[in-house]
Protein backbone atom coordinates (compact mmCIF):
# COMPACT_ATOMS: atom_id res chain seq x y z
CA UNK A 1 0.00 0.00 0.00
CA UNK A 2 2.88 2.26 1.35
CA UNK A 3 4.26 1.42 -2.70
CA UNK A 4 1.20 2.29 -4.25
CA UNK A 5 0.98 5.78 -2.03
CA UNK A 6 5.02 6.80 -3.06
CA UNK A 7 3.92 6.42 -7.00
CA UNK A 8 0.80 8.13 -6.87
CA UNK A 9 2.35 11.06 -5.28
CA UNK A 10 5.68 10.95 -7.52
CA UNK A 11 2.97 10.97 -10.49
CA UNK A 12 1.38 13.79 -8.65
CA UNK A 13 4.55 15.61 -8.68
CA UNK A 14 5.24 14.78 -12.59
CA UNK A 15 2.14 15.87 -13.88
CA UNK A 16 2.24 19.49 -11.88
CA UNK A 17 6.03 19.50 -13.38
CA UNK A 18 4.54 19.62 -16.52
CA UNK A 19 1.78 21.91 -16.31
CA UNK A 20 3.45 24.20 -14.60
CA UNK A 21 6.26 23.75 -17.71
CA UNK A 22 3.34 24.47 -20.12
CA UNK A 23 1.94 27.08 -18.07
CA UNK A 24 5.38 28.88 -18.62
CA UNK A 25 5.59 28.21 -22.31
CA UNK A 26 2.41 30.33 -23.05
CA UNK A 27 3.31 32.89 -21.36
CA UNK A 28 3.26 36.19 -23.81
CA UNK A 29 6.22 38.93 -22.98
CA UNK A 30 6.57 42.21 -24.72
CA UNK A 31 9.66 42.30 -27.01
CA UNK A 32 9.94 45.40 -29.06
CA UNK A 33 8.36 47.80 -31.42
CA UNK A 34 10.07 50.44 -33.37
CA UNK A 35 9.83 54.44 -32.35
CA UNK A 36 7.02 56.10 -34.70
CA UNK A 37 8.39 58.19 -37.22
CA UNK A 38 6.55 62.00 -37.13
CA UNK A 39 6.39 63.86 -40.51
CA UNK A 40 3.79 67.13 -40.82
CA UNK A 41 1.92 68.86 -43.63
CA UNK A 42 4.48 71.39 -43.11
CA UNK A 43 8.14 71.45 -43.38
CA UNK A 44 10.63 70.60 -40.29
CA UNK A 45 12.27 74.19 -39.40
CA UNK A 46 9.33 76.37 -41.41
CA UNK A 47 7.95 79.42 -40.06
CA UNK A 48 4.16 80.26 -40.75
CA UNK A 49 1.52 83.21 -39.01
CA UNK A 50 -2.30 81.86 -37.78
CA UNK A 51 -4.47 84.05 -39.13
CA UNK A 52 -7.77 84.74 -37.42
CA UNK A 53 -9.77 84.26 -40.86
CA UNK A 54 -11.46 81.08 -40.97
CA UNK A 55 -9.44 80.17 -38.36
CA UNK A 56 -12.42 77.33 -36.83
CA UNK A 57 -12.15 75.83 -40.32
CA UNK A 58 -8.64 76.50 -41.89
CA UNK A 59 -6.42 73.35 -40.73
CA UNK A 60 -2.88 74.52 -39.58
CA UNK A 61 -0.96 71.77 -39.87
CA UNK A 62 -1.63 67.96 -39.87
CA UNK A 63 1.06 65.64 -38.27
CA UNK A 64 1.32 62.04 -38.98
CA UNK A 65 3.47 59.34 -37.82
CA UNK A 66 4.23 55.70 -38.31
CA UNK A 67 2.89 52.26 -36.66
CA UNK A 68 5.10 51.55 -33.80
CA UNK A 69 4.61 47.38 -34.38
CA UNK A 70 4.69 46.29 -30.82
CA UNK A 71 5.86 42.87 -30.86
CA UNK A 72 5.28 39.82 -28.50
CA UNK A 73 6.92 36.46 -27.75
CA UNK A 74 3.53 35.49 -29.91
CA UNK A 75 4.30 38.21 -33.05
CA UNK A 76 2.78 41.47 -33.88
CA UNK A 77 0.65 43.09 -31.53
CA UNK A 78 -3.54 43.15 -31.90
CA UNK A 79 -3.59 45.17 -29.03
CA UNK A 80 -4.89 48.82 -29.21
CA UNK A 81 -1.93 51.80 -29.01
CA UNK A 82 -2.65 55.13 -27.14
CA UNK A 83 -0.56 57.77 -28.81
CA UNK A 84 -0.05 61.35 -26.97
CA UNK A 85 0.94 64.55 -29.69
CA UNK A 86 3.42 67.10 -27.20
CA UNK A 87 3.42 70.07 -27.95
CA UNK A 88 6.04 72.50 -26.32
CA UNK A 89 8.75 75.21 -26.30
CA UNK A 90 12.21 74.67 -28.03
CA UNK A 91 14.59 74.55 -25.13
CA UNK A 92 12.34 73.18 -23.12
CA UNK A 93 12.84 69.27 -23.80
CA UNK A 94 9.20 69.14 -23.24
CA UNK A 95 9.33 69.13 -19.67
CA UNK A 96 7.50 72.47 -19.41
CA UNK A 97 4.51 72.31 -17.02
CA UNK A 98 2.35 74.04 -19.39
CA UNK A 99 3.27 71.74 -22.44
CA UNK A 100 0.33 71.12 -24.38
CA UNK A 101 -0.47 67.08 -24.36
CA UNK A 102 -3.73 65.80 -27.14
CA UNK A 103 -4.31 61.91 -26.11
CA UNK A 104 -5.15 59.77 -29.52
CA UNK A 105 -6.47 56.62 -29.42
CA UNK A 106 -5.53 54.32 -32.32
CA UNK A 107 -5.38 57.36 -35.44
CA UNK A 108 -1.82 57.53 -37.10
CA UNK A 109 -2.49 61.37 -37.52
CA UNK A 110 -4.28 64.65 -35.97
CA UNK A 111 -5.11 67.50 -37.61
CA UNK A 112 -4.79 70.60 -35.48
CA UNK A 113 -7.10 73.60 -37.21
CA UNK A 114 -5.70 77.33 -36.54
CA UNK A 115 -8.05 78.14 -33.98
CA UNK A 116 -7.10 75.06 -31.78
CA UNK A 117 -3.11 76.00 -32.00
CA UNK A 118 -3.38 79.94 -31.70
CA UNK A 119 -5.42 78.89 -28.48
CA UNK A 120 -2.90 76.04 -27.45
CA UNK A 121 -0.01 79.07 -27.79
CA UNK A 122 -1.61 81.52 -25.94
CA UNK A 123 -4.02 80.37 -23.61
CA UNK A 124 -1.69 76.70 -22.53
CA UNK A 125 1.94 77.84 -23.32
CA UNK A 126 1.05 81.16 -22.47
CA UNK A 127 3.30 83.14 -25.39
CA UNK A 128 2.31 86.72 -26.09
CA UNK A 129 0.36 87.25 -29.47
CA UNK A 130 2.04 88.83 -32.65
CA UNK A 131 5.18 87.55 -31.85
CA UNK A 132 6.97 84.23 -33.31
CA UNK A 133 7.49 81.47 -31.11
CA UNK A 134 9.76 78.38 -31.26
CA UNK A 135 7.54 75.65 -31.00
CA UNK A 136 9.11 71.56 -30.66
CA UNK A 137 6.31 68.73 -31.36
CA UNK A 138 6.55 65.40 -30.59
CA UNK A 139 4.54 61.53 -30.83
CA UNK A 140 5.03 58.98 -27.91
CA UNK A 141 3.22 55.69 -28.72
CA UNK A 142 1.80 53.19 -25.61
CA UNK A 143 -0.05 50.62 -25.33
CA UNK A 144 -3.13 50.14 -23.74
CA UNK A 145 -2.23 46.82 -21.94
CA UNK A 146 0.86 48.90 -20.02
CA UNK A 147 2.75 46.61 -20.89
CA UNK A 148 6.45 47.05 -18.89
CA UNK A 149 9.18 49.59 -21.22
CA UNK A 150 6.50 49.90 -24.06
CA UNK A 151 6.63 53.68 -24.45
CA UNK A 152 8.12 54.94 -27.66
CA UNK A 153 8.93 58.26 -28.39
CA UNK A 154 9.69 59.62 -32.05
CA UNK A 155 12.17 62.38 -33.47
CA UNK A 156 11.14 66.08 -32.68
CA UNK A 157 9.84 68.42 -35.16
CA UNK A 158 10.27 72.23 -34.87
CA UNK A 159 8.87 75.19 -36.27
CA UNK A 160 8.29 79.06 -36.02
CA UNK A 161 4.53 79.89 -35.10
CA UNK A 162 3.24 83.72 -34.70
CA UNK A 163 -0.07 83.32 -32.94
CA UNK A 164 -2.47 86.39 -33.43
CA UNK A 165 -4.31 88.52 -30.67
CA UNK A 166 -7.69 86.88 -29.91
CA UNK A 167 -10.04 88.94 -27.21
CA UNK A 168 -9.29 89.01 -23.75
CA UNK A 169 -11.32 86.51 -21.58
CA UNK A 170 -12.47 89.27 -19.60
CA UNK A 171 -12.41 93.07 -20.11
CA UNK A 172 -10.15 94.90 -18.86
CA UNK A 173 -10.93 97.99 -16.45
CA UNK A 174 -12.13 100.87 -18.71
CA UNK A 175 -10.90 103.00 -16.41
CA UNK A 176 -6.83 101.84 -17.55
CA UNK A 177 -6.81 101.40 -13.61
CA UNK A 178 -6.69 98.77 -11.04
CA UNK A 179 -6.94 98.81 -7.36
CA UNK A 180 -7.02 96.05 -4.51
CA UNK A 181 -9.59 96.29 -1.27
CA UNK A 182 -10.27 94.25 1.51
CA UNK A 183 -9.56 92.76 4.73
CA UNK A 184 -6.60 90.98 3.18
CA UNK A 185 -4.86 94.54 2.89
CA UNK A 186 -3.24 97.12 5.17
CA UNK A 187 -5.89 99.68 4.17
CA UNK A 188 -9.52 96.91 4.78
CA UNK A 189 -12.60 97.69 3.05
CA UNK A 190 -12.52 101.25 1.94
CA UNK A 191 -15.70 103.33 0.95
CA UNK A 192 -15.92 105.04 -2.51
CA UNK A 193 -15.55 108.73 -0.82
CA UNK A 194 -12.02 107.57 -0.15
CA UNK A 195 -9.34 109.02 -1.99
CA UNK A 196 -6.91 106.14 -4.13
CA UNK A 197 -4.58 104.67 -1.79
CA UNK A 198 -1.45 104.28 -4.58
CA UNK A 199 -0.15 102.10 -2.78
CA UNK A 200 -2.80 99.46 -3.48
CA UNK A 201 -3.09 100.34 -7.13
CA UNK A 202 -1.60 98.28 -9.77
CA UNK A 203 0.72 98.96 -12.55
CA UNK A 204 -0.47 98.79 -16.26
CA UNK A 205 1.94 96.48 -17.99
CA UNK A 206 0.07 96.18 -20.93
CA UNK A 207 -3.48 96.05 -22.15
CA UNK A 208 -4.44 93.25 -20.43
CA UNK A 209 -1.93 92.83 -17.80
CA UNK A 210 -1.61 94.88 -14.27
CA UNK A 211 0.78 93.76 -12.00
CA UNK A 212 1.35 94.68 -7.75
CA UNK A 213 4.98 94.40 -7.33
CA UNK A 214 4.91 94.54 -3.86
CA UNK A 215 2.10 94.61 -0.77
CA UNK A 216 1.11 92.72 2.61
CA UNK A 217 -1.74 90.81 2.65
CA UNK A 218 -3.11 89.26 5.98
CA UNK A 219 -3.29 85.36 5.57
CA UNK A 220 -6.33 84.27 4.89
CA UNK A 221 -8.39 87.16 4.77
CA UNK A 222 -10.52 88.46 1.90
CA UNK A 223 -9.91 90.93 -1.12
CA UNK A 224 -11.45 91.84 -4.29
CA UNK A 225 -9.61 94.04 -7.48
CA UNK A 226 -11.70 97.46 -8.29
CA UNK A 227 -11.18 99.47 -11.24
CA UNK A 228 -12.04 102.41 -8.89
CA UNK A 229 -10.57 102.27 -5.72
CA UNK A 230 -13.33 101.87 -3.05
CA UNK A 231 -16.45 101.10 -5.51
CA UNK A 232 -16.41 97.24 -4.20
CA UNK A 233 -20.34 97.37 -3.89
CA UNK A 234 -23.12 98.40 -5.80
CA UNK A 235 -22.08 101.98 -5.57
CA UNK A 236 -22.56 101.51 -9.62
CA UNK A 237 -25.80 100.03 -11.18
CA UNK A 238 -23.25 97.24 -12.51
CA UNK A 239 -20.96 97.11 -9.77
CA UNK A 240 -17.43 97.72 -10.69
CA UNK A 241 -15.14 94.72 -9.22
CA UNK A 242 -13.59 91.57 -10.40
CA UNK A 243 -13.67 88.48 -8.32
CA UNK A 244 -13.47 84.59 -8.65
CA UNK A 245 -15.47 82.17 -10.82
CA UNK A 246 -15.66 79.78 -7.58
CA UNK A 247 -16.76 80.52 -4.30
CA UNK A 248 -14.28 82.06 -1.69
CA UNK A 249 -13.94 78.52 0.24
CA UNK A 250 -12.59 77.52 -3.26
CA UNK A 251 -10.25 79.76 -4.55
CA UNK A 252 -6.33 78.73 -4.89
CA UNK A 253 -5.00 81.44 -2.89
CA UNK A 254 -1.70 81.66 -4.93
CA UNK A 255 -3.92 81.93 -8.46
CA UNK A 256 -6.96 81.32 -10.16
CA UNK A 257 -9.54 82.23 -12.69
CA UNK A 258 -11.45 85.77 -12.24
CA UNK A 259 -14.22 87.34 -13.54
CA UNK A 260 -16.33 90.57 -13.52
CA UNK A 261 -18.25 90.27 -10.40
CA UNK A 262 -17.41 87.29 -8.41
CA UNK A 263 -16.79 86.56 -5.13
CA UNK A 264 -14.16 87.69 -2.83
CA UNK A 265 -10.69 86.12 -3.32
CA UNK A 266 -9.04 85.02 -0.29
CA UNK A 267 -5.13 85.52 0.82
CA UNK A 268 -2.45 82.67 1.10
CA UNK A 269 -2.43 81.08 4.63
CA UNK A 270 0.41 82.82 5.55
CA UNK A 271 0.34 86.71 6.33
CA UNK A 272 3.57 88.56 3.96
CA UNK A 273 4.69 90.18 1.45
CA UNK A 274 3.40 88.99 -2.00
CA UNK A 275 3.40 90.49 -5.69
CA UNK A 276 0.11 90.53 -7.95
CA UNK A 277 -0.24 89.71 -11.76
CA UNK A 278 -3.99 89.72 -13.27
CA UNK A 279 -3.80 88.89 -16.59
CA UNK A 280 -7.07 89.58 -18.73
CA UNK A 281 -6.61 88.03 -21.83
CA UNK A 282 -6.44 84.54 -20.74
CA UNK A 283 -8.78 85.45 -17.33
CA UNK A 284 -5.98 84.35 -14.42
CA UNK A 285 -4.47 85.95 -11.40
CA UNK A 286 -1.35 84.79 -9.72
CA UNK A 287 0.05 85.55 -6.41
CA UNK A 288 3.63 84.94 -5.77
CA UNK A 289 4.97 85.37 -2.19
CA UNK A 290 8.18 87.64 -1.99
């Protein structure tokens, strides 16, 4: 009997041997693929203007790049590839924060129309209007399986853009001037009989963009920007302030999107010295502590 036990259990052991052996063999790894090639509509190095006319119809450039033929232990890949289009400063290895990123699924090319790029420039990489630009563009390919070391990146293509001036995302004071008010400042809530307190008001550095070099604000307390320093209320039949799209308890203290109107903005946490930049063409504020 004892016999009989010692070659069931050796068989046992042979039989997992093998399954575990076959087990093994169809395993599927990821091997390779080859990095996608990117060509464009336009040439590598060219310099071209968007132009406002037709701009939601008139295609700007069209990039397209190869298959990268992700290969398994089992041949090509079936799988479906994710491919992401960069798009980003030259000098900036695309590692800028504000680096435009367009997720594709599948496609081997993306048209970008004028509109879409003039608003990628100014509005994501933030580059002033009427001016050229060095801009870098790149593919990298992955699949949708994650599978380990499967992200491909191609070669870089680079080109001169001038993006034109679209309207500001909210109007700028009509008075050309720019005050801050509230409990967040040295001065609090001031009344519109008041006279300007210069040095709460902001400096013009452009048409869209004031800027407070330098001023105290109490952490955590409230402020709004006035065009006229005082009129915070409905001293005016439209009242004359800008605030924030969210509500107070919401805001990101160190910058955010504004609007005419609004609520109160509140301070950083900690009471110092900070410097102010509104900037109404693409509707933000920032607030950098000094």
């Amino acid at each position: 009997m004892k016999y009989i036990s010692k070659i069931l259990v050796f068989s046992f052991l042979i039989m997992t041997t093998i399954f575990s052996c076959k087990k093994d063999e169809n395993q599927v790894y990821y091997n390779q693929g080859t990095n996608p090639v990117l060509t464009a509509s336009k040439a590598n190095n060219s310099s071209f203007a968007l132009n406002f006319v037709n701009a939601d119809m008139t295609e700007a450039i069209k990039l397209n790049w190869t298959n990268p033929n992700y290969q398994f232990t089992t041949g090509l890949s079936s799988q479906d590839v994710n491919y992401t289009v960069e798009i980003d400063t030259v000098g900036s290895n695309f590692t800028n924060p504000k680096k435009k990123t367009l997720t594709i699924s599948k496609d081997l090319s993306k048209s970008i129309l004028v509109s879409e790029l003039n608003d990628y420039m100014l509005n994501q990489l933030l580059l002033q209007p009427a001016v050229s630009h060095n801009l870098e563009i790149r593919v990298k390919s992955d699949l949708i399986s994650n599978a380990t070391n499967a992200t491909l990146i191609s070669n870089s293509l680079k080109f001169s853009v001038t993006p034109y001036a679209i309207p500001p995302k909210v109007d700028p004071p009509t008075s050309n001037e720019l005050f801050i008010t509230g409990a967040a400042t040295p001065a609090s809530w001031m009344s519109g009989g008041d006279p300007p307190n210069t040095a709460q008001k902001f400096t013009k550095i452009s048409a869209t963009v004031y800027e407070l070099a330098s001023i105290v604000l109490n952490g955590g307390a409230e402020y709004l920007l006035v065009p006229r320093y005082g009129n915070w209320n409905a001293v005016f039949p439209d009242p004359e302030k800008y605030g924030a799209t969210s509500a107070t308890s919401a805001v990101n203290p160190d910058g955010d999107n504004f609007q005419k109107g609004g609520n109160n903005f509140k301070a950083p946490a900690s009471t110092g010295n900070y410097k102010i930049r509104v900037d109404y063409q693409i509707g933000k504020f920032t607030v950098t502590k000094l």
